[in-house]
PDB file of N, CA and C in Angstrom:
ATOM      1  N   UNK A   1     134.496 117.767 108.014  1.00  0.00           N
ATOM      2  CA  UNK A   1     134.517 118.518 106.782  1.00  0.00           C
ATOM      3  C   UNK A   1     133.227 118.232 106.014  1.00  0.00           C
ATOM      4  N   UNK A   2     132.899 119.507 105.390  1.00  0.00           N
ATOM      5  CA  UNK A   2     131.611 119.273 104.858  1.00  0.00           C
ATOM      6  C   UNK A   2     132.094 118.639 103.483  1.00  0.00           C
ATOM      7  N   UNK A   3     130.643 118.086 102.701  1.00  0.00           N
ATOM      8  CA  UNK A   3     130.658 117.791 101.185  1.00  0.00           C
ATOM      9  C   UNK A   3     129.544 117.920 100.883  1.00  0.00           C
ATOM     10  N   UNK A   4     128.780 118.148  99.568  1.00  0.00           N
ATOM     11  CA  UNK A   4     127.756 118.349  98.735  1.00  0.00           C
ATOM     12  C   UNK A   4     127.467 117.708  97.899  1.00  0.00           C
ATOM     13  N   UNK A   5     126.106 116.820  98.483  1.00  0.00           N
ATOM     14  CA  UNK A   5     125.642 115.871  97.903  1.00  0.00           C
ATOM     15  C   UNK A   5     124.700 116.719  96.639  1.00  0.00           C
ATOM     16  N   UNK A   6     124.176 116.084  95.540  1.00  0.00           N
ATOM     17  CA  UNK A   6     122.508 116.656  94.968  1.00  0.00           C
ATOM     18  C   UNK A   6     121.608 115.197  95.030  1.00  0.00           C
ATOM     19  N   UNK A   7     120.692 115.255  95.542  1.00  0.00           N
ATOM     20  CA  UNK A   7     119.530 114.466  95.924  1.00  0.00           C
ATOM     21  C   UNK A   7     118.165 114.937  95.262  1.00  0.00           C
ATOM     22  N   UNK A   8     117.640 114.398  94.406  1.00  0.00           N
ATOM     23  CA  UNK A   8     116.161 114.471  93.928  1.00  0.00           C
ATOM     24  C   UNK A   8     114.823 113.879  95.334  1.00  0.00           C
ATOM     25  N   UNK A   9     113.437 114.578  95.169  1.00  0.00           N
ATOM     26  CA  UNK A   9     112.876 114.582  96.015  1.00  0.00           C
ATOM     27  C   UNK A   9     111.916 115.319  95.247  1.00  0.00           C
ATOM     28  N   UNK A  10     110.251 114.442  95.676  1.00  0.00           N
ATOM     29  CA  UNK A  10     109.104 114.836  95.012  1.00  0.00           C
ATOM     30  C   UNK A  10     108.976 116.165  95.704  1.00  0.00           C
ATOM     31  N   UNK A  11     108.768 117.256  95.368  1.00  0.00           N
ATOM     32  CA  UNK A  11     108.281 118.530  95.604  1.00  0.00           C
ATOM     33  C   UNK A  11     107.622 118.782  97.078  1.00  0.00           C
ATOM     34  N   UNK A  12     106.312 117.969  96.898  1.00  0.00           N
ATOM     35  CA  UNK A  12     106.058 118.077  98.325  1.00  0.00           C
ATOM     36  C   UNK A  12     106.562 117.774  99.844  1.00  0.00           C
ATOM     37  N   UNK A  13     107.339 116.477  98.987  1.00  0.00           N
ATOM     38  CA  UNK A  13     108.388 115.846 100.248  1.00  0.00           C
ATOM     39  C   UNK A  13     108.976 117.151 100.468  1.00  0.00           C
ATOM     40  N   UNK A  14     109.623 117.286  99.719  1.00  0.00           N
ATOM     41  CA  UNK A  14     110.847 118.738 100.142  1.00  0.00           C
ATOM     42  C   UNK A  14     110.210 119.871 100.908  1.00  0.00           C
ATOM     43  N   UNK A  15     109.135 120.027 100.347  1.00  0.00           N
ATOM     44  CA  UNK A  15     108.513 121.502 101.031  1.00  0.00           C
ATOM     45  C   UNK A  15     108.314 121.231 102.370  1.00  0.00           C
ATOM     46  N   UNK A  16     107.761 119.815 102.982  1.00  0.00           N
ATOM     47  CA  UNK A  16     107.022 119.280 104.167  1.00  0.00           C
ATOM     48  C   UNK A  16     108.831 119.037 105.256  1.00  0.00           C
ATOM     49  N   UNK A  17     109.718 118.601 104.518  1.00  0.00           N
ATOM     50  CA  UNK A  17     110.604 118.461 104.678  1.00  0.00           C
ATOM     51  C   UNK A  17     111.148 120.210 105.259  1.00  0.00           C
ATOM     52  N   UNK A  18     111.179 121.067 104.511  1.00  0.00           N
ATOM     53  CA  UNK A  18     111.774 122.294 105.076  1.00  0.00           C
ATOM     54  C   UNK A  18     110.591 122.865 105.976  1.00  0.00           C
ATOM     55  N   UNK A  19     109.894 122.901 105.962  1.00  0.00           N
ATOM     56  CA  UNK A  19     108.905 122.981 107.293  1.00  0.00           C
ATOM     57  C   UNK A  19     108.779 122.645 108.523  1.00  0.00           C
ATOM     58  N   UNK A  20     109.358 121.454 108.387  1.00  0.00           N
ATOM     59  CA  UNK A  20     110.058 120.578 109.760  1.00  0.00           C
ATOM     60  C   UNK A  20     111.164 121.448 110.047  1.00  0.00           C
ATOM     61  N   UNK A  21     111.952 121.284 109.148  1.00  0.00           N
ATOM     62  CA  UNK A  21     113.315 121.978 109.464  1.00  0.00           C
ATOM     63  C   UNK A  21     113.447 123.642 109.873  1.00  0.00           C
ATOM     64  N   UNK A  22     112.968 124.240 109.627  1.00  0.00           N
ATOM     65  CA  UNK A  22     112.354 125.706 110.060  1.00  0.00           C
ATOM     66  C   UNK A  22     112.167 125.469 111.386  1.00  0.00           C
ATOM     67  N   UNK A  23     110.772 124.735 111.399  1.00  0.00           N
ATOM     68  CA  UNK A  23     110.115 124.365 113.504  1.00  0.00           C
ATOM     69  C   UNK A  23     111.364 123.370 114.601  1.00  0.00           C
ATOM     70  N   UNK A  24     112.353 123.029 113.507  1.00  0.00           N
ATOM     71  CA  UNK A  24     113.719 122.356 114.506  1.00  0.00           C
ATOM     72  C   UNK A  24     114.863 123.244 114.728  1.00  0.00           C
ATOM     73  N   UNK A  25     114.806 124.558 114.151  1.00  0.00           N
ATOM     74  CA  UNK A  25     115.663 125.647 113.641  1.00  0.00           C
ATOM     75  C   UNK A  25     117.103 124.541 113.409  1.00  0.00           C
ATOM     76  N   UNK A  26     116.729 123.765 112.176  1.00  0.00           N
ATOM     77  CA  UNK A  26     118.008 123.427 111.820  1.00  0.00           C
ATOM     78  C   UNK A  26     117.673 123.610 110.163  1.00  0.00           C
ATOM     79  N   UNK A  27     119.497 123.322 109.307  1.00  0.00           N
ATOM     80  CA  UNK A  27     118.985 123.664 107.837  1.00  0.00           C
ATOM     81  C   UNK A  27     118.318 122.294 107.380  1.00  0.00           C
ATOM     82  N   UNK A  28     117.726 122.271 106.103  1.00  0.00           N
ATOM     83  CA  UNK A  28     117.094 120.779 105.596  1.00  0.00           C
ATOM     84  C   UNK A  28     118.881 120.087 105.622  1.00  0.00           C
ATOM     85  N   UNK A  29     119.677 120.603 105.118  1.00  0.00           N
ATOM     86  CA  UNK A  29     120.907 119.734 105.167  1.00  0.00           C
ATOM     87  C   UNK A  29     121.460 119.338 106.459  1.00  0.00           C
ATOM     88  N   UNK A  30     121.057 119.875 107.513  1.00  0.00           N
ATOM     89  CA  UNK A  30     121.380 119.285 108.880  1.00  0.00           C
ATOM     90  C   UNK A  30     120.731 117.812 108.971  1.00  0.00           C
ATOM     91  N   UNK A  31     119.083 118.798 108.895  1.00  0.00           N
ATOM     92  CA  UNK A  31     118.233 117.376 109.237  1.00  0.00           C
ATOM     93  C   UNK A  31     118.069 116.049 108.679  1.00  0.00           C
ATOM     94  N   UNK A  32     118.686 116.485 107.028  1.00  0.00           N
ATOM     95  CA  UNK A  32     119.548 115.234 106.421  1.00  0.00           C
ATOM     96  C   UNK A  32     120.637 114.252 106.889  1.00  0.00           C
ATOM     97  N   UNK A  33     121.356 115.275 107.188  1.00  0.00           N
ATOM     98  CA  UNK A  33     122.663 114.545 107.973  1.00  0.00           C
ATOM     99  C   UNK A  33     122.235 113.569 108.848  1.00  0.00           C
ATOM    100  N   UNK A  34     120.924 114.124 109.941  1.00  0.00           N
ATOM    101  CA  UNK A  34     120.870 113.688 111.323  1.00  0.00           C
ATOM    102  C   UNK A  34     120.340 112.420 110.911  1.00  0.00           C
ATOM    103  N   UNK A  35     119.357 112.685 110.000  1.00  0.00           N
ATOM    104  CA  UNK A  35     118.728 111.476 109.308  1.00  0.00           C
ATOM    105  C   UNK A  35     119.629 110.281 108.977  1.00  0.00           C
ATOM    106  N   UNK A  36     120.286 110.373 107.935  1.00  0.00           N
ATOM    107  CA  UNK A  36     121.316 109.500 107.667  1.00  0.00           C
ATOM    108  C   UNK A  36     122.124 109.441 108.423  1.00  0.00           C
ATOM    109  N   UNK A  37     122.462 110.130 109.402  1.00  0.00           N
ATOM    110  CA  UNK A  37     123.821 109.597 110.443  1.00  0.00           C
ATOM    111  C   UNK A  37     123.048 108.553 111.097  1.00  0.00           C
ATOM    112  N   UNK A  38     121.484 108.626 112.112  1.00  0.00           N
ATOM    113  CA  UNK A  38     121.113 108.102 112.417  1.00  0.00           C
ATOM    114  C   UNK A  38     120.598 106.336 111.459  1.00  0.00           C
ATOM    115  N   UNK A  39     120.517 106.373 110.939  1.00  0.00           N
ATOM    116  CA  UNK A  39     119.925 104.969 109.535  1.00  0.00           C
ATOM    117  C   UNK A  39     121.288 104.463 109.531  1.00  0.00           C
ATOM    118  N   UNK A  40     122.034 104.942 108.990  1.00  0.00           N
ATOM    119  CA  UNK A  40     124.026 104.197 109.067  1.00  0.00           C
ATOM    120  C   UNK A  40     124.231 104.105 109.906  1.00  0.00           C
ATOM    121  N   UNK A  41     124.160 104.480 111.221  1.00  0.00           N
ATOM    122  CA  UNK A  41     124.923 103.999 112.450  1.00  0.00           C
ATOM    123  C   UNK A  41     124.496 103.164 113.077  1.00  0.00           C
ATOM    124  N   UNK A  42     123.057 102.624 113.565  1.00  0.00           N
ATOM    125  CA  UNK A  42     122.710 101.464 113.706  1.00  0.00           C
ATOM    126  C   UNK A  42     122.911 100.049 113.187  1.00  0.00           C
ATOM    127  N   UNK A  43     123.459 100.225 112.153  1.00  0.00           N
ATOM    128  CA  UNK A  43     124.013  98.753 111.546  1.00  0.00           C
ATOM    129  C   UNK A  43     122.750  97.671 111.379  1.00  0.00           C
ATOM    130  N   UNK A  44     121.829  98.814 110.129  1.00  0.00           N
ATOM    131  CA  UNK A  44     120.753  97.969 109.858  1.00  0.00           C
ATOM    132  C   UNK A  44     121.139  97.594 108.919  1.00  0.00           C
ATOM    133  N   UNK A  45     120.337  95.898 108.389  1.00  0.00           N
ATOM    134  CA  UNK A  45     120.675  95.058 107.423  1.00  0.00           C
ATOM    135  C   UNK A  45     120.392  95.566 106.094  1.00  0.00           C
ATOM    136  N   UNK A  46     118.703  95.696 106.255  1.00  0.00           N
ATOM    137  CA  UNK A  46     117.706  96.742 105.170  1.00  0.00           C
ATOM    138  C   UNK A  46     117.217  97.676 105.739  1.00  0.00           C
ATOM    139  N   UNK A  47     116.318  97.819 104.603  1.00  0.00           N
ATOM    140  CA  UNK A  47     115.210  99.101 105.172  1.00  0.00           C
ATOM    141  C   UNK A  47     114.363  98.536 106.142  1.00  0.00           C
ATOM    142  N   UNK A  48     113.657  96.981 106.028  1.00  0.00           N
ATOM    143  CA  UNK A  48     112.918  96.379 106.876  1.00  0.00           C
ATOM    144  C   UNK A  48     113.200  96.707 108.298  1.00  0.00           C
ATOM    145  N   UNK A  49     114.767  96.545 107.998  1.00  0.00           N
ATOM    146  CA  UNK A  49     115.259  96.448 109.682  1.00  0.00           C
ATOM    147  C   UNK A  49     114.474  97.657 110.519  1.00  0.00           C
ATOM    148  N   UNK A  50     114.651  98.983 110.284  1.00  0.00           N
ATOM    149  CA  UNK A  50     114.211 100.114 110.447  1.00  0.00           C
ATOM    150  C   UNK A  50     113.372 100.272 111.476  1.00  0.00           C
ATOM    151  N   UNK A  51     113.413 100.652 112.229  1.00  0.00           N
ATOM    152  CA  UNK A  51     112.465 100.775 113.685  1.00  0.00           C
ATOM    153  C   UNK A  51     111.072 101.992 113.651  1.00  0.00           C
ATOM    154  N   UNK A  52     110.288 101.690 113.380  1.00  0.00           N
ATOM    155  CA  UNK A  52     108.786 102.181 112.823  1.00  0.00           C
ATOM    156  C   UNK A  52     108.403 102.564 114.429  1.00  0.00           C
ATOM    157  N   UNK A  53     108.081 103.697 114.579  1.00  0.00           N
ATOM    158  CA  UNK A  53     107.720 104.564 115.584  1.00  0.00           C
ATOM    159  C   UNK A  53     105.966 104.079 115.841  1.00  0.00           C
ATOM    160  N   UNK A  54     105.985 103.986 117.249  1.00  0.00           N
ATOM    161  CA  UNK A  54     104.255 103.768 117.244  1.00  0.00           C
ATOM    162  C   UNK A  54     103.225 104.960 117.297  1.00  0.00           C
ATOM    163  N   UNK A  55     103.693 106.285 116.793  1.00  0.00           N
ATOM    164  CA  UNK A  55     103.226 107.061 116.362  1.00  0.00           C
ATOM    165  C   UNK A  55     102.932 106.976 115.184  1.00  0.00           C
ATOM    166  N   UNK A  56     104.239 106.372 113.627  1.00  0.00           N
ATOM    167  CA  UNK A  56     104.166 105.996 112.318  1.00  0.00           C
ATOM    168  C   UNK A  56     103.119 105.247 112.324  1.00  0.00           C
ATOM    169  N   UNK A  57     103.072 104.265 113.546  1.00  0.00           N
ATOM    170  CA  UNK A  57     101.996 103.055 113.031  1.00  0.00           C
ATOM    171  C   UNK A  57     100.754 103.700 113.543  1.00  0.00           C
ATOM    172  N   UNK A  58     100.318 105.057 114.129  1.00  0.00           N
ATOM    173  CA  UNK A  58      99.317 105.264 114.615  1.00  0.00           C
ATOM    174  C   UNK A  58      98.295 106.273 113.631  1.00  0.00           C
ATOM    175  N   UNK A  59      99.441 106.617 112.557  1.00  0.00           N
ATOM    176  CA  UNK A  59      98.352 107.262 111.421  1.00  0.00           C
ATOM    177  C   UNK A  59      98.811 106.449 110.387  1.00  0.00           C
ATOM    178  N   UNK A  60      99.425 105.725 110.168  1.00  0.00           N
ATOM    179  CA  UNK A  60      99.728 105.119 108.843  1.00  0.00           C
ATOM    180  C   UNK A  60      98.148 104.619 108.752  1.00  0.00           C
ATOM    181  N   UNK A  61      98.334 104.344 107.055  1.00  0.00           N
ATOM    182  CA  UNK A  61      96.594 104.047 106.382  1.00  0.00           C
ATOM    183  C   UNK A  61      96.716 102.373 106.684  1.00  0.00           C
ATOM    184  N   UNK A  62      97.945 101.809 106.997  1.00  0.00           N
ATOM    185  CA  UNK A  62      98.218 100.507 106.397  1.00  0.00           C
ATOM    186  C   UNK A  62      99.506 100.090 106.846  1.00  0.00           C
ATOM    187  N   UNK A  63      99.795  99.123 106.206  1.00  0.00           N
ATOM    188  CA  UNK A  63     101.259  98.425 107.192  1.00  0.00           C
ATOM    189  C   UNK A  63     102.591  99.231 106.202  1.00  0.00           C
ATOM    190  N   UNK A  64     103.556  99.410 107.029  1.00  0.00           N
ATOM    191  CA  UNK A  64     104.674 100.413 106.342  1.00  0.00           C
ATOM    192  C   UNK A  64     105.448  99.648 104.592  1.00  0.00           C
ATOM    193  N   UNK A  65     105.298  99.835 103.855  1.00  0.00           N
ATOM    194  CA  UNK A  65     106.012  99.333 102.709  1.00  0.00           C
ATOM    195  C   UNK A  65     107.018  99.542 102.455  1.00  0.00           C
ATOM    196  N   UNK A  66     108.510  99.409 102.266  1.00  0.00           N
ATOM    197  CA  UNK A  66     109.705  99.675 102.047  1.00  0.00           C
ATOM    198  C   UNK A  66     109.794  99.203 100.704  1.00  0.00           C
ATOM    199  N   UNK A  67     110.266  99.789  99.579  1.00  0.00           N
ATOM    200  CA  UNK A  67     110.387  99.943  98.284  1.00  0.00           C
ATOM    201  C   UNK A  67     112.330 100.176  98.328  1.00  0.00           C
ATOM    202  N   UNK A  68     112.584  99.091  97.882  1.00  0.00           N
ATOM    203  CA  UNK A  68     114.042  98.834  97.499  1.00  0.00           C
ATOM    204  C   UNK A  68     114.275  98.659  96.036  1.00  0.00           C
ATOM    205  N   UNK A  69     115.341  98.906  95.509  1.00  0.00           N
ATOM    206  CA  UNK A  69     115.950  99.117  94.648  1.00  0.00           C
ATOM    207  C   UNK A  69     116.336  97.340  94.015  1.00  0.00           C
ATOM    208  N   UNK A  70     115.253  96.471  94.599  1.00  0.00           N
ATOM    209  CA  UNK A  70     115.240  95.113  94.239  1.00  0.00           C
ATOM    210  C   UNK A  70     114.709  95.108  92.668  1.00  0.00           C
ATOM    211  N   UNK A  71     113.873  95.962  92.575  1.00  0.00           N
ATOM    212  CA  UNK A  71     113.401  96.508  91.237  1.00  0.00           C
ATOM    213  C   UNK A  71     114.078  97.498  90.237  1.00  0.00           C
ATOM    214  N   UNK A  72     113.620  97.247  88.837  1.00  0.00           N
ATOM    215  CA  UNK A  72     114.237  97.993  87.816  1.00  0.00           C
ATOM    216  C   UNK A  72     114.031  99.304  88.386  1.00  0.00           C
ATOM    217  N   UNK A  73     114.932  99.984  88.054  1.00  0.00           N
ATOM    218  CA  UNK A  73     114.138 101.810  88.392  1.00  0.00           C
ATOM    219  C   UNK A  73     113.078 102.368  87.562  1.00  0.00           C
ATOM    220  N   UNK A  74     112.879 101.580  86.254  1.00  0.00           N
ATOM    221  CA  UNK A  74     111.666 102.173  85.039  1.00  0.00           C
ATOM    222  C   UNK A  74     110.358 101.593  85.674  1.00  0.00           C
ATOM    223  N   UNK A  75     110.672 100.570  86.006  1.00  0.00           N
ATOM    224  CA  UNK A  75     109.448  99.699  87.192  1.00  0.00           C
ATOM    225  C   UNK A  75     109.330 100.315  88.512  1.00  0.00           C
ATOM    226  N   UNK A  76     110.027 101.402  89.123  1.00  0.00           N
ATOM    227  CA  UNK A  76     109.562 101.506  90.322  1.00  0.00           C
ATOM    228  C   UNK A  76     108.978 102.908  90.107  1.00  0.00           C
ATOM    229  N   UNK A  77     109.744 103.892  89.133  1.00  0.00           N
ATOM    230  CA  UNK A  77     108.980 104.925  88.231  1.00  0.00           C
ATOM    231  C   UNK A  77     107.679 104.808  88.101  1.00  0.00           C
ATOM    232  N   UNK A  78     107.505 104.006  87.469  1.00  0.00           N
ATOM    233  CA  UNK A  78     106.176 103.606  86.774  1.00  0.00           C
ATOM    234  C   UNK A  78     104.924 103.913  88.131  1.00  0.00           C
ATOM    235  N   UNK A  79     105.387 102.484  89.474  1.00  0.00           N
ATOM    236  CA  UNK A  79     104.533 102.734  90.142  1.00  0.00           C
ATOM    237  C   UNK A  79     104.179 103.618  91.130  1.00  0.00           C
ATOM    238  N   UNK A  80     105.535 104.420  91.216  1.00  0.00           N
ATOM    239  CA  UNK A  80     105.200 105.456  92.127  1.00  0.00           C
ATOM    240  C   UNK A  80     104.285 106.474  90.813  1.00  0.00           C
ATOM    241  N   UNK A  81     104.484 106.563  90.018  1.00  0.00           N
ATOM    242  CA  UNK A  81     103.227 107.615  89.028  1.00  0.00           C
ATOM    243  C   UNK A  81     102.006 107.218  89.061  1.00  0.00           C
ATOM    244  N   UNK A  82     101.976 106.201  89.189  1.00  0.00           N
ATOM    245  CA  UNK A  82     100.420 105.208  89.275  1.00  0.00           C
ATOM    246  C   UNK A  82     100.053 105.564  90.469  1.00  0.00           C
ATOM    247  N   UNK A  83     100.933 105.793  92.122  1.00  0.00           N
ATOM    248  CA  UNK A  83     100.275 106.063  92.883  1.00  0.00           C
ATOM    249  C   UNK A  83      99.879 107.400  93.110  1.00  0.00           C
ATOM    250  N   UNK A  84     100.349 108.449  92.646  1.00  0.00           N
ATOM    251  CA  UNK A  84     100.398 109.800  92.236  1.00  0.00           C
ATOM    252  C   UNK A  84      98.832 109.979  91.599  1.00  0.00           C
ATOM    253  N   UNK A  85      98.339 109.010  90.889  1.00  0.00           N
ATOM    254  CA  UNK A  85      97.365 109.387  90.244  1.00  0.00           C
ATOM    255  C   UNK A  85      96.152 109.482  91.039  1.00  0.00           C
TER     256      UNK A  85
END
């Protein structure tokens, strides 16, 4: 049975996000699902846990950062705008 989440998402994420999803002919809410079915079902601890593709590591600028909710949310606001700039 379905349900309906609402999820916020910087603009471009989303657009780059339904672009994918178009070239997978699935909806962005599929490829959500697949997403999160896949991340919950492995029975990872954190985000660290997370298995980084050696493609991710082959254009990343730098080593992968995982940004958790260890922080205030006005503090993590803050620096994602700072990196925006």
């Amino acid at each position: 049975m379905d349900a309906k989440i609402t999820l916020s998402f910087d603009k471009q994420v989303i657009e780059r996000a339904k672009q994918y999803a178009e070239t997978q002919n699935v909806s962005l809410s599929r490829l959500m699902e697949f997403l999160l079915d896949k991340i919950t079902s492995n029975h990872f601890n954190s985000l660290e846990d997370l298995p980084v593709s050696d493609w991710v590591n082959a254009v990343a600028e730098g080593k992968a950062e995982y940004i958790t909710k260890s922080k205030k949310r006005s503090k993590l606001k803050d620096e994602y705008m700072n990196r925006k700039k």
